[in-house]
N, C-alpha and C. Protein backbone atom coordinates (compact mmCIF):
# COMPACT_ATOMS: atom_id res chain seq x y z
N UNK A 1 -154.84 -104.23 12.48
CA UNK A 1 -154.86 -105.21 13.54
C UNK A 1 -154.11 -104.64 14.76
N UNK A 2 -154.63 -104.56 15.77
CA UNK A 2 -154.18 -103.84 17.23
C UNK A 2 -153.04 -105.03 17.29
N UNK A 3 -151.76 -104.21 18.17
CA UNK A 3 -150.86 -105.09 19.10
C UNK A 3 -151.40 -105.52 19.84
N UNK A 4 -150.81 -106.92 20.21
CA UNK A 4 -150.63 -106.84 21.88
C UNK A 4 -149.38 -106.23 22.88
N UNK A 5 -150.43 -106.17 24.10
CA UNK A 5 -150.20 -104.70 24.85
C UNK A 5 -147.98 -104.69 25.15
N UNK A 6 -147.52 -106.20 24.96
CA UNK A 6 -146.10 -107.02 25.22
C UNK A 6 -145.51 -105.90 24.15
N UNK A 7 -146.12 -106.36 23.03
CA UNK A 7 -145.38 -106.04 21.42
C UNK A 7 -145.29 -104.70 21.38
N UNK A 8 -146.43 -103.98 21.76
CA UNK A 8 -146.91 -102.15 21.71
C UNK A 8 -145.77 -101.80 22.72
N UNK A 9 -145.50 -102.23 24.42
CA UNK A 9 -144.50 -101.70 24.78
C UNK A 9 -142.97 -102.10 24.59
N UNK A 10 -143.04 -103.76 23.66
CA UNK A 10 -141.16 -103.22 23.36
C UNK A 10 -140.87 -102.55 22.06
N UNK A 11 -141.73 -102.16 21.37
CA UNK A 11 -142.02 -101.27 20.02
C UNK A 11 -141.41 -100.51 20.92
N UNK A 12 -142.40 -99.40 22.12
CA UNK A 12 -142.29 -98.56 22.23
C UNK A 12 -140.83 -98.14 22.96
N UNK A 13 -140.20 -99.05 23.84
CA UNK A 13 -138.94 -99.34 24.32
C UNK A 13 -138.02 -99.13 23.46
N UNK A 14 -138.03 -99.54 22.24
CA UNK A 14 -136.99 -99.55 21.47
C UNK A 14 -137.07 -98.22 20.65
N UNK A 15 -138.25 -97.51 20.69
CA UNK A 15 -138.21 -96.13 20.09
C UNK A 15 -137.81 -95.41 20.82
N UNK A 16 -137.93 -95.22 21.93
CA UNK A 16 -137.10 -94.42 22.77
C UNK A 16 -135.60 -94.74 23.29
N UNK A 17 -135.09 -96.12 22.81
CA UNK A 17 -133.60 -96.42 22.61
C UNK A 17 -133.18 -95.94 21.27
N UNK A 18 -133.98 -95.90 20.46
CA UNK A 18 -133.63 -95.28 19.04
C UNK A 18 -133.36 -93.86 19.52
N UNK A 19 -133.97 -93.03 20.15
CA UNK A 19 -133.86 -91.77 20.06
C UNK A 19 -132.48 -91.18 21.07
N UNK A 20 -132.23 -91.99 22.16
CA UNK A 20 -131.20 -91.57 23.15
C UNK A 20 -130.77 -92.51 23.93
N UNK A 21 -129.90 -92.88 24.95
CA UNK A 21 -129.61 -93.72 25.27
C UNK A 21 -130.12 -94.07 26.77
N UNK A 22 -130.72 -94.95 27.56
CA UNK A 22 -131.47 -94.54 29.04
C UNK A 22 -130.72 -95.55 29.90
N UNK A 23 -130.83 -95.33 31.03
CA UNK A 23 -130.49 -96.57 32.20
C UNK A 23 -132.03 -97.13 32.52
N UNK A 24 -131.67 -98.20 32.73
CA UNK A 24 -132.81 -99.00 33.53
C UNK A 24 -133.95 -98.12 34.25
N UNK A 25 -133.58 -97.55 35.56
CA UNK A 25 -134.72 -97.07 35.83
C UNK A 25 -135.54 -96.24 35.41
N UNK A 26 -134.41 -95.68 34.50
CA UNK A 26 -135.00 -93.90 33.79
C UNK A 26 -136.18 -94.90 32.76
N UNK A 27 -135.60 -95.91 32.23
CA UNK A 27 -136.33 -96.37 31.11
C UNK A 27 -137.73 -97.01 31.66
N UNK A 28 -137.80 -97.38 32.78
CA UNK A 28 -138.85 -98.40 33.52
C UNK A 28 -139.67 -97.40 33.72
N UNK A 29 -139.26 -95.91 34.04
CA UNK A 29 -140.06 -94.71 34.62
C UNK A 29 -140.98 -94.37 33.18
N UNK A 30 -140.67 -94.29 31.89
CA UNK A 30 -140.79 -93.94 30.67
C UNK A 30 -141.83 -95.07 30.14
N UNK A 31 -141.77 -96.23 30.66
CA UNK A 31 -142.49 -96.89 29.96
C UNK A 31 -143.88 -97.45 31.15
N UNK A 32 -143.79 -96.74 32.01
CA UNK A 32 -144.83 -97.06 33.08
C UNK A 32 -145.91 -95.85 32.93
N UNK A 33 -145.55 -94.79 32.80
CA UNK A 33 -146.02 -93.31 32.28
C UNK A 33 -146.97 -93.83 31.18
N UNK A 34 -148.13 -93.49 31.39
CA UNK A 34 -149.18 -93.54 30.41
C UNK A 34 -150.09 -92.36 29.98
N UNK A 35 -150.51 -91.90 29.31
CA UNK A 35 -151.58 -90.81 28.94
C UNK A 35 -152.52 -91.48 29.71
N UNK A 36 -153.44 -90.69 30.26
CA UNK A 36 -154.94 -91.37 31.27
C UNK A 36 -156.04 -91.78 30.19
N UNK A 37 -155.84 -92.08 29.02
CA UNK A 37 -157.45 -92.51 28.05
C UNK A 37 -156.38 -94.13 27.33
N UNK A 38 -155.03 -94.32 28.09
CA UNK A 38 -153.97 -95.32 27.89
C UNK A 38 -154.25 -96.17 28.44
N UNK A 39 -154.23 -97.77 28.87
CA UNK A 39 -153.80 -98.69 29.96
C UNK A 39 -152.53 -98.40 30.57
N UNK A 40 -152.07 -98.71 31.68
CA UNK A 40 -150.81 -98.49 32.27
C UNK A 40 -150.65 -100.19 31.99
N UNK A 41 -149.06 -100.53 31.32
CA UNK A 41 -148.64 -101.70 31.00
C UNK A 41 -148.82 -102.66 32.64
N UNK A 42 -148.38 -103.93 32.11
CA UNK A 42 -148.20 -104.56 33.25
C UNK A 42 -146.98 -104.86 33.67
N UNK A 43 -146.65 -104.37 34.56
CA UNK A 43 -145.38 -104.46 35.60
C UNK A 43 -144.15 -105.47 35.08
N UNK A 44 -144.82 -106.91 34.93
CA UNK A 44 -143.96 -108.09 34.44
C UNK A 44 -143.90 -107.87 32.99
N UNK A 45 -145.07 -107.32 31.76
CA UNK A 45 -144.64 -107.12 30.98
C UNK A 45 -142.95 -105.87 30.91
N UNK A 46 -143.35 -105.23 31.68
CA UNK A 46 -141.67 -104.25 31.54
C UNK A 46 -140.72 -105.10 32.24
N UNK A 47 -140.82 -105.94 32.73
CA UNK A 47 -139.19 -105.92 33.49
C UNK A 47 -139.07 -107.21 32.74
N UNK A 48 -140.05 -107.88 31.66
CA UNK A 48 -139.63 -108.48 30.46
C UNK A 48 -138.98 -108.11 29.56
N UNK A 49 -139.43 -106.69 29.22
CA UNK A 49 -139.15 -105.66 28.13
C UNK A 49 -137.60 -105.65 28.48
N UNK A 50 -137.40 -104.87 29.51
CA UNK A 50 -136.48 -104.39 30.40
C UNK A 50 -134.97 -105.46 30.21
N UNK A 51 -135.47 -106.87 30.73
CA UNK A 51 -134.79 -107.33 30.57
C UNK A 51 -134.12 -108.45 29.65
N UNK A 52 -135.08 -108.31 28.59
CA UNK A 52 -134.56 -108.70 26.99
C UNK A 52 -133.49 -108.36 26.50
N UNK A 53 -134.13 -106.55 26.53
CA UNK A 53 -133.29 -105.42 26.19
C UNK A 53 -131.53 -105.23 26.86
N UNK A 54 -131.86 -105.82 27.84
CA UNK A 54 -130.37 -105.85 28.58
C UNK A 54 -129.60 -107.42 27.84
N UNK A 55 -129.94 -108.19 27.48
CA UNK A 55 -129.92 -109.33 27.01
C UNK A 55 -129.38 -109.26 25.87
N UNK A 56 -129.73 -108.46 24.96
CA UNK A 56 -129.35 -107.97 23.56
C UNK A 56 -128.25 -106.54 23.88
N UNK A 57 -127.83 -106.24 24.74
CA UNK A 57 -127.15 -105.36 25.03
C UNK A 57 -127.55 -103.98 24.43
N UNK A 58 -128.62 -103.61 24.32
CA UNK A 58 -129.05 -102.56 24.43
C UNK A 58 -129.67 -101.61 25.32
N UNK A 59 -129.25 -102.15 26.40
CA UNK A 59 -130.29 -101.52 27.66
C UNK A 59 -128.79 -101.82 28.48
N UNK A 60 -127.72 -101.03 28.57
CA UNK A 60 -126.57 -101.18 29.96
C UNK A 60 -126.05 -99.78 30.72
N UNK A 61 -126.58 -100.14 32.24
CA UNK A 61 -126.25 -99.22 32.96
C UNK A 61 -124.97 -98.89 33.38
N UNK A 62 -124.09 -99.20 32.67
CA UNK A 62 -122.36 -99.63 33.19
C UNK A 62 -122.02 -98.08 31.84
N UNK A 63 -122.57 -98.21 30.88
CA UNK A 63 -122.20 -97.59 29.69
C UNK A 63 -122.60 -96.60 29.72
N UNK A 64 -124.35 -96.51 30.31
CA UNK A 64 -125.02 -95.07 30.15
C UNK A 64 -124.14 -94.15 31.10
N UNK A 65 -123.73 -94.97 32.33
CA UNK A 65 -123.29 -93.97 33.33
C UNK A 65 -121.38 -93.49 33.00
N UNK A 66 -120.86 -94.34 31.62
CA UNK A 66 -119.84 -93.72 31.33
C UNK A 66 -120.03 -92.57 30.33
N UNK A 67 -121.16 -92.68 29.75
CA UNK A 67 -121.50 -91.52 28.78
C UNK A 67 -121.55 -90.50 29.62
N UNK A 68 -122.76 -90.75 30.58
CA UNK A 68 -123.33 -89.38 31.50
C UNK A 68 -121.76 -88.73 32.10
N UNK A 69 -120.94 -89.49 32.66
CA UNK A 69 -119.37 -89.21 32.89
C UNK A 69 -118.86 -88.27 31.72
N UNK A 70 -118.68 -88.77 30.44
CA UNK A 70 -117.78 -88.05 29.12
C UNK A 70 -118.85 -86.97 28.92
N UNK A 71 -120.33 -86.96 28.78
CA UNK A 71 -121.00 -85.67 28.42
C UNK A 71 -120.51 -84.46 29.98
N UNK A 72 -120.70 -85.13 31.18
CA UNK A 72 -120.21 -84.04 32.16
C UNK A 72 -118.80 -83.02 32.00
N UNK A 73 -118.10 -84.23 31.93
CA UNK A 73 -116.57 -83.84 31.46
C UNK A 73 -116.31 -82.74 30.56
N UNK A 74 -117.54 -83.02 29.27
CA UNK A 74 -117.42 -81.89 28.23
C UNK A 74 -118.16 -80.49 28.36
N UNK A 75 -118.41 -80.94 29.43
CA UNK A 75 -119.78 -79.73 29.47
C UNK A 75 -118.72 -78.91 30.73
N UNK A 76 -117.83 -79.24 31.09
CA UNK A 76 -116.94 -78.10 32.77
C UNK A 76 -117.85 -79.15 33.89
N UNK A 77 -118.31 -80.07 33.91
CA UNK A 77 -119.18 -80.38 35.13
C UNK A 77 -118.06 -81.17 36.23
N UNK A 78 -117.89 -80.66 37.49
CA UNK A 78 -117.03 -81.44 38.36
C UNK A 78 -118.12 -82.93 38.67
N UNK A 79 -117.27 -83.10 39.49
CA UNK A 79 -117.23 -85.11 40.31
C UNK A 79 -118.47 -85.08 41.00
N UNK A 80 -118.74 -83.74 42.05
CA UNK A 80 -119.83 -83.50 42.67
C UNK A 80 -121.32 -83.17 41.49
N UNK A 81 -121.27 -83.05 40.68
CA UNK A 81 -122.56 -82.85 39.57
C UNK A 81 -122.71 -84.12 38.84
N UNK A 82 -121.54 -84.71 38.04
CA UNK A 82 -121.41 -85.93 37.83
C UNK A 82 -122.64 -87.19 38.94
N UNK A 83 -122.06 -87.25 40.37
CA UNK A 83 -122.48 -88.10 41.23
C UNK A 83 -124.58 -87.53 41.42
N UNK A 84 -124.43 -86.50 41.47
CA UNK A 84 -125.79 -85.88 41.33
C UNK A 84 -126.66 -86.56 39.96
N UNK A 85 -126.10 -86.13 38.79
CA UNK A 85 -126.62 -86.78 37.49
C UNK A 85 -127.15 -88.71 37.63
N UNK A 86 -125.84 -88.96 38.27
CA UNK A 86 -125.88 -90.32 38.51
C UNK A 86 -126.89 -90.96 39.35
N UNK A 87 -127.20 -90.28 40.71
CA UNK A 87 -128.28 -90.34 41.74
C UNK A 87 -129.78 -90.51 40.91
N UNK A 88 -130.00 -89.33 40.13
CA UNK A 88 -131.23 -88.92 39.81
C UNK A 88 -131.51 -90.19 38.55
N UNK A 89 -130.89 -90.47 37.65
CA UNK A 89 -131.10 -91.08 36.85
C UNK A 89 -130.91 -92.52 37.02
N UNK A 90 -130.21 -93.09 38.74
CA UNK A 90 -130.75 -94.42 39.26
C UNK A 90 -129.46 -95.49 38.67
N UNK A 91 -128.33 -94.29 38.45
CA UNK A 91 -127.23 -95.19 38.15
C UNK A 91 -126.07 -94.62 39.30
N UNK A 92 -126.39 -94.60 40.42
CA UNK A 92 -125.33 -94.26 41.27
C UNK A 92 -124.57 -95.53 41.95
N UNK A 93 -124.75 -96.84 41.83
CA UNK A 93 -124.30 -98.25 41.55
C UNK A 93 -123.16 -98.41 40.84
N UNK A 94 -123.61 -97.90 39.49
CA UNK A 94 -122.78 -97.64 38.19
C UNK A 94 -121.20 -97.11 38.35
N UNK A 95 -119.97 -98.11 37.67
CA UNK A 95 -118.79 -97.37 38.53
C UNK A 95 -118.42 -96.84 36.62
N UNK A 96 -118.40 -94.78 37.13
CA UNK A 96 -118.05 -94.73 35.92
C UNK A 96 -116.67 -94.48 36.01
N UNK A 97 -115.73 -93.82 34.81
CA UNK A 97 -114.74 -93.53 35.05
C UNK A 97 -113.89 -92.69 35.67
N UNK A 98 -112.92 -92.70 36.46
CA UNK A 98 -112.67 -91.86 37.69
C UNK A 98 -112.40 -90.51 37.01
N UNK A 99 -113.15 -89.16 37.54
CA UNK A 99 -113.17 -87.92 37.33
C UNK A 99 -112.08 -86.88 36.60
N UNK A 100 -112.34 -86.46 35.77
CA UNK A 100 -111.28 -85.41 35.28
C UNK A 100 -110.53 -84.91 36.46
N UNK A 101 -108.91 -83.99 36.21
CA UNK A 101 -108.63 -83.27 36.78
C UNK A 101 -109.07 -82.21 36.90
N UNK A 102 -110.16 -81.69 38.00
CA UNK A 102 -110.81 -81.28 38.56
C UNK A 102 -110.14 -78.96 38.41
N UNK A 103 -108.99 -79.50 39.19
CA UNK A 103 -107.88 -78.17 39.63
C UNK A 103 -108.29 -77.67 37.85
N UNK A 104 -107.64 -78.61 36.98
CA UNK A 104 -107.28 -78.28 35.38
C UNK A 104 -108.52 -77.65 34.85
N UNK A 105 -109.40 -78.42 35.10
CA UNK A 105 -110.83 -78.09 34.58
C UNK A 105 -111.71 -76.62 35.15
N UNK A 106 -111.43 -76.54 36.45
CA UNK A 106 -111.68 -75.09 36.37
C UNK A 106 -110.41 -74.55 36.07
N UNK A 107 -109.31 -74.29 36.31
CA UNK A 107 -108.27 -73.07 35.41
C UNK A 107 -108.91 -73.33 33.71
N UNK A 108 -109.23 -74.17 33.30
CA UNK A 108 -109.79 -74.08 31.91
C UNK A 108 -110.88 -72.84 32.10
N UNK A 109 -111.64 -73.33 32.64
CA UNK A 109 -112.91 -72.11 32.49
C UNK A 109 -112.70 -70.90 33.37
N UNK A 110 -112.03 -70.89 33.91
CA UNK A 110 -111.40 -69.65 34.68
C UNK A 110 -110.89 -68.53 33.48
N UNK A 111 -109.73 -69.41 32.67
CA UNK A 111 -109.35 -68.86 31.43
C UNK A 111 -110.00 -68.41 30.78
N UNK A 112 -111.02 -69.44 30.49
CA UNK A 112 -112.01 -69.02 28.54
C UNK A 112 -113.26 -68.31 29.29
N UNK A 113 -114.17 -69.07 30.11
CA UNK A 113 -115.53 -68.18 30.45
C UNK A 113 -115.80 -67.22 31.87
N UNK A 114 -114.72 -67.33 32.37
CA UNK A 114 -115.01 -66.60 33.72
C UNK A 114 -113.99 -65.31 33.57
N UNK A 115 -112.65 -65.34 32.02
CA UNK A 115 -111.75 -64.30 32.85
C UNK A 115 -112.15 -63.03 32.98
N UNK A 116 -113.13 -62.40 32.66
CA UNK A 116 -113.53 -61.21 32.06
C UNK A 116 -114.33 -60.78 33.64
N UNK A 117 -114.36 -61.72 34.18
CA UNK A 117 -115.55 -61.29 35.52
C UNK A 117 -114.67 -61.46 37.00
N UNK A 118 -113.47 -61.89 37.09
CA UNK A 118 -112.37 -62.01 38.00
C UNK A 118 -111.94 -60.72 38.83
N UNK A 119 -112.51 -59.31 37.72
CA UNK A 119 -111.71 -58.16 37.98
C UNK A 119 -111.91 -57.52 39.59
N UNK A 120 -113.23 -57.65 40.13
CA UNK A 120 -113.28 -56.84 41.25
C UNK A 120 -113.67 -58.28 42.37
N UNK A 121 -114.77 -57.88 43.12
CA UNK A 121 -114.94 -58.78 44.16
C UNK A 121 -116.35 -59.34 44.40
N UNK A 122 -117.37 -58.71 43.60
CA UNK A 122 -118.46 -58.88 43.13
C UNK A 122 -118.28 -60.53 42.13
N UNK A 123 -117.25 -59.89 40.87
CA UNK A 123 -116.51 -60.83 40.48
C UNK A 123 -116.72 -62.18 40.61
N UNK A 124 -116.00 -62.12 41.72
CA UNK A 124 -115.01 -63.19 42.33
C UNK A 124 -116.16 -63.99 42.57
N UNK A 125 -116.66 -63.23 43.44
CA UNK A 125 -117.90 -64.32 44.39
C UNK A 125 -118.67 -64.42 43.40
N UNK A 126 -119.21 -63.97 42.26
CA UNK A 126 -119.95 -64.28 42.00
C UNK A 126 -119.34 -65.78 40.63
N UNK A 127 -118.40 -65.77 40.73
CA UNK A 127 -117.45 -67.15 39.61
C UNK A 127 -117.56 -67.93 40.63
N UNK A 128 -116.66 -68.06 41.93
CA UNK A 128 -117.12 -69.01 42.84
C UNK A 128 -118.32 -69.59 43.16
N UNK A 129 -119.15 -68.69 42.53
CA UNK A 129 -121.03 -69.44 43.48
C UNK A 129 -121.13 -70.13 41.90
N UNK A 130 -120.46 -69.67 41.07
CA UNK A 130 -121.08 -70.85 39.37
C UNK A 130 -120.46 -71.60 39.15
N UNK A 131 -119.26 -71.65 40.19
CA UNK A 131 -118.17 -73.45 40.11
C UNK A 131 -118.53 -74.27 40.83
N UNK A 132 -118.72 -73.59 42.16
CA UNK A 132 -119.95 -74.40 43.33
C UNK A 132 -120.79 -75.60 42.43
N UNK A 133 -121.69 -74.45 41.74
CA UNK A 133 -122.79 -75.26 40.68
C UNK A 133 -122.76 -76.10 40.15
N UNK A 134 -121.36 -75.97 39.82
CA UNK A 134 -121.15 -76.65 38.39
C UNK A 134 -120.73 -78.05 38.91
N UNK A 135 -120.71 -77.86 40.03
CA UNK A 135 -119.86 -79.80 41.51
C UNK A 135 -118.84 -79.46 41.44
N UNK A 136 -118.11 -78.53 41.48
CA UNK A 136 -116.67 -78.38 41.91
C UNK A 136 -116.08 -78.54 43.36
N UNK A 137 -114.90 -78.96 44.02
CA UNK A 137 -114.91 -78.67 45.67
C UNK A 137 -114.38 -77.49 45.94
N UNK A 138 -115.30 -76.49 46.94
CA UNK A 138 -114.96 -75.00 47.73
C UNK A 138 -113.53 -75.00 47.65
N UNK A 139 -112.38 -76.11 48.22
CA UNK A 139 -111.25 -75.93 48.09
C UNK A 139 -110.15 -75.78 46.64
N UNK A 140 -110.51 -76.60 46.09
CA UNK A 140 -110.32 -76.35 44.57
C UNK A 140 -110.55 -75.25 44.07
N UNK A 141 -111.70 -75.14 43.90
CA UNK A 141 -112.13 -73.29 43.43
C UNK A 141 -111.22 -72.18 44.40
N UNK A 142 -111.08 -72.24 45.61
CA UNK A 142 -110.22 -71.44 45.85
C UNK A 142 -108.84 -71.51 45.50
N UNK A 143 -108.52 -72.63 45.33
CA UNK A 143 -106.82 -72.82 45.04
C UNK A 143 -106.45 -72.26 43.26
N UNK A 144 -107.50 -72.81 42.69
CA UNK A 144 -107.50 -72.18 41.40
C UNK A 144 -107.49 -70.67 40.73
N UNK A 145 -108.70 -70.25 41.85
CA UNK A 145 -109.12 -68.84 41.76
C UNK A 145 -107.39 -67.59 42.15
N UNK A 146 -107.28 -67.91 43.32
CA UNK A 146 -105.61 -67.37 43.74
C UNK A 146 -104.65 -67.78 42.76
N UNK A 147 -104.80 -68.66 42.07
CA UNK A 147 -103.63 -69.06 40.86
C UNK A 147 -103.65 -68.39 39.76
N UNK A 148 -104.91 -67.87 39.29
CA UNK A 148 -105.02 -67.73 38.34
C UNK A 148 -105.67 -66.03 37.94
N UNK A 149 -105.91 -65.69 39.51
CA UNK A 149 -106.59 -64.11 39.26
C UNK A 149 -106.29 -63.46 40.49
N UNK A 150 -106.03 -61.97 41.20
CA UNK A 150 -105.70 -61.19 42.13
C UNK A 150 -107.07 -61.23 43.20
N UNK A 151 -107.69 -62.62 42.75
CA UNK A 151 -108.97 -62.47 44.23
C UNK A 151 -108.45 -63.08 45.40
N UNK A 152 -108.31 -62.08 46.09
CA UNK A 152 -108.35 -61.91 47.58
C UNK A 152 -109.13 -63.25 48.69
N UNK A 153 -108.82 -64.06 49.27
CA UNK A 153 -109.29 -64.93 50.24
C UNK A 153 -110.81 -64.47 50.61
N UNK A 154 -110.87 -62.98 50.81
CA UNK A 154 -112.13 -62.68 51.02
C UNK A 154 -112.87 -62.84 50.30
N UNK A 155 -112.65 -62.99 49.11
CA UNK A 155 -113.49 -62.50 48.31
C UNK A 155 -114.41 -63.63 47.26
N UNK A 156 -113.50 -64.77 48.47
CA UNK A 156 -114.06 -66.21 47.70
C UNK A 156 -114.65 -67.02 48.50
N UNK A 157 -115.34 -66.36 50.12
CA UNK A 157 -116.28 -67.20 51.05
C UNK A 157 -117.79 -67.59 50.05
N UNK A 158 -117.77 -68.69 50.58
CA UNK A 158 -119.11 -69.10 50.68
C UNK A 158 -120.23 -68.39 51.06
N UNK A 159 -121.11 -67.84 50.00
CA UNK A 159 -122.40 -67.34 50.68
C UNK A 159 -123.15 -68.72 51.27
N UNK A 160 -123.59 -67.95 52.52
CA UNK A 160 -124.57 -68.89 53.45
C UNK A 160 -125.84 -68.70 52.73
């Protein structure tokens, strides 16, 4: 006996809460997405779905965006990558918890994954352009970098 099309998408809502945890829009994006030989649901059926699911507290954007916070944190990610993560996934609303110490967090990886590459000036710039990456602030990375290794002011500009 076929679903109806309500039942087929909070089945399918809740299988993809089974599998990971989503914010609202990421989840609205996921369940609007159809294979083309599919119907595309109806609009009010999701923001039914949508908002059941928030109802039963399984659908909260307050939480996803403290996770996305603690997974950044663990991963070396600064405040600036954090706020990026947050943008894209439609929880930049979301107040998560205020940012690691930033300074600490690169001398951490300065220590364990960068010390080996500090030595010349190639080095240097090239650890500075992967803290950049990582959302760190230009000033931080430099204050860290002089603390913690013999690189030279020069040797920690910003490539244009």
């Amino acid at each position: 006996m076929p679903q109806e099309p309500y039942e087929a998408l909070w089945n399918r809502a809740l299988w993809y809460l089974g599998r990971r945890a989503y914010g609202t829009r990421e989840l609205r994006e996921k369940l609007l997405r159809r294979p083309p030989e599919k119907p595309i649901p109806a609009q009010e059926d999701v923001e039914r779905a949508l908002a059941r699911l928030a109802e039963l507290g399984l659908l909260n954007d307050s939480a996803r965006a403290r996770q996305l916070a603690e997974a950044c944190a663990r991963k070396g990610y600064g405040a600036r990558r954090l706020q990026m993560e947050l943008r894209r996934l439609g929880l930049e609303n979301e107040a998560p918890p205020p940012p690691q110490d930033e300074t600490g967090a690169i001398a951490r990886l300065l220590e364990t994954k960068y010390a080996a590459r500090l030595r010349d000036e190639k080095g240097c710039r090239a650890v500075f352009q992967a803290l950049l990456r990582r959302g760190f602030p230009a000033a931080d990375i430099r204050q860290a970098m002089r603390d913690a290794a013999e690189c030279r002011e020069d040797m920690l500009e910003e490539s244009e």
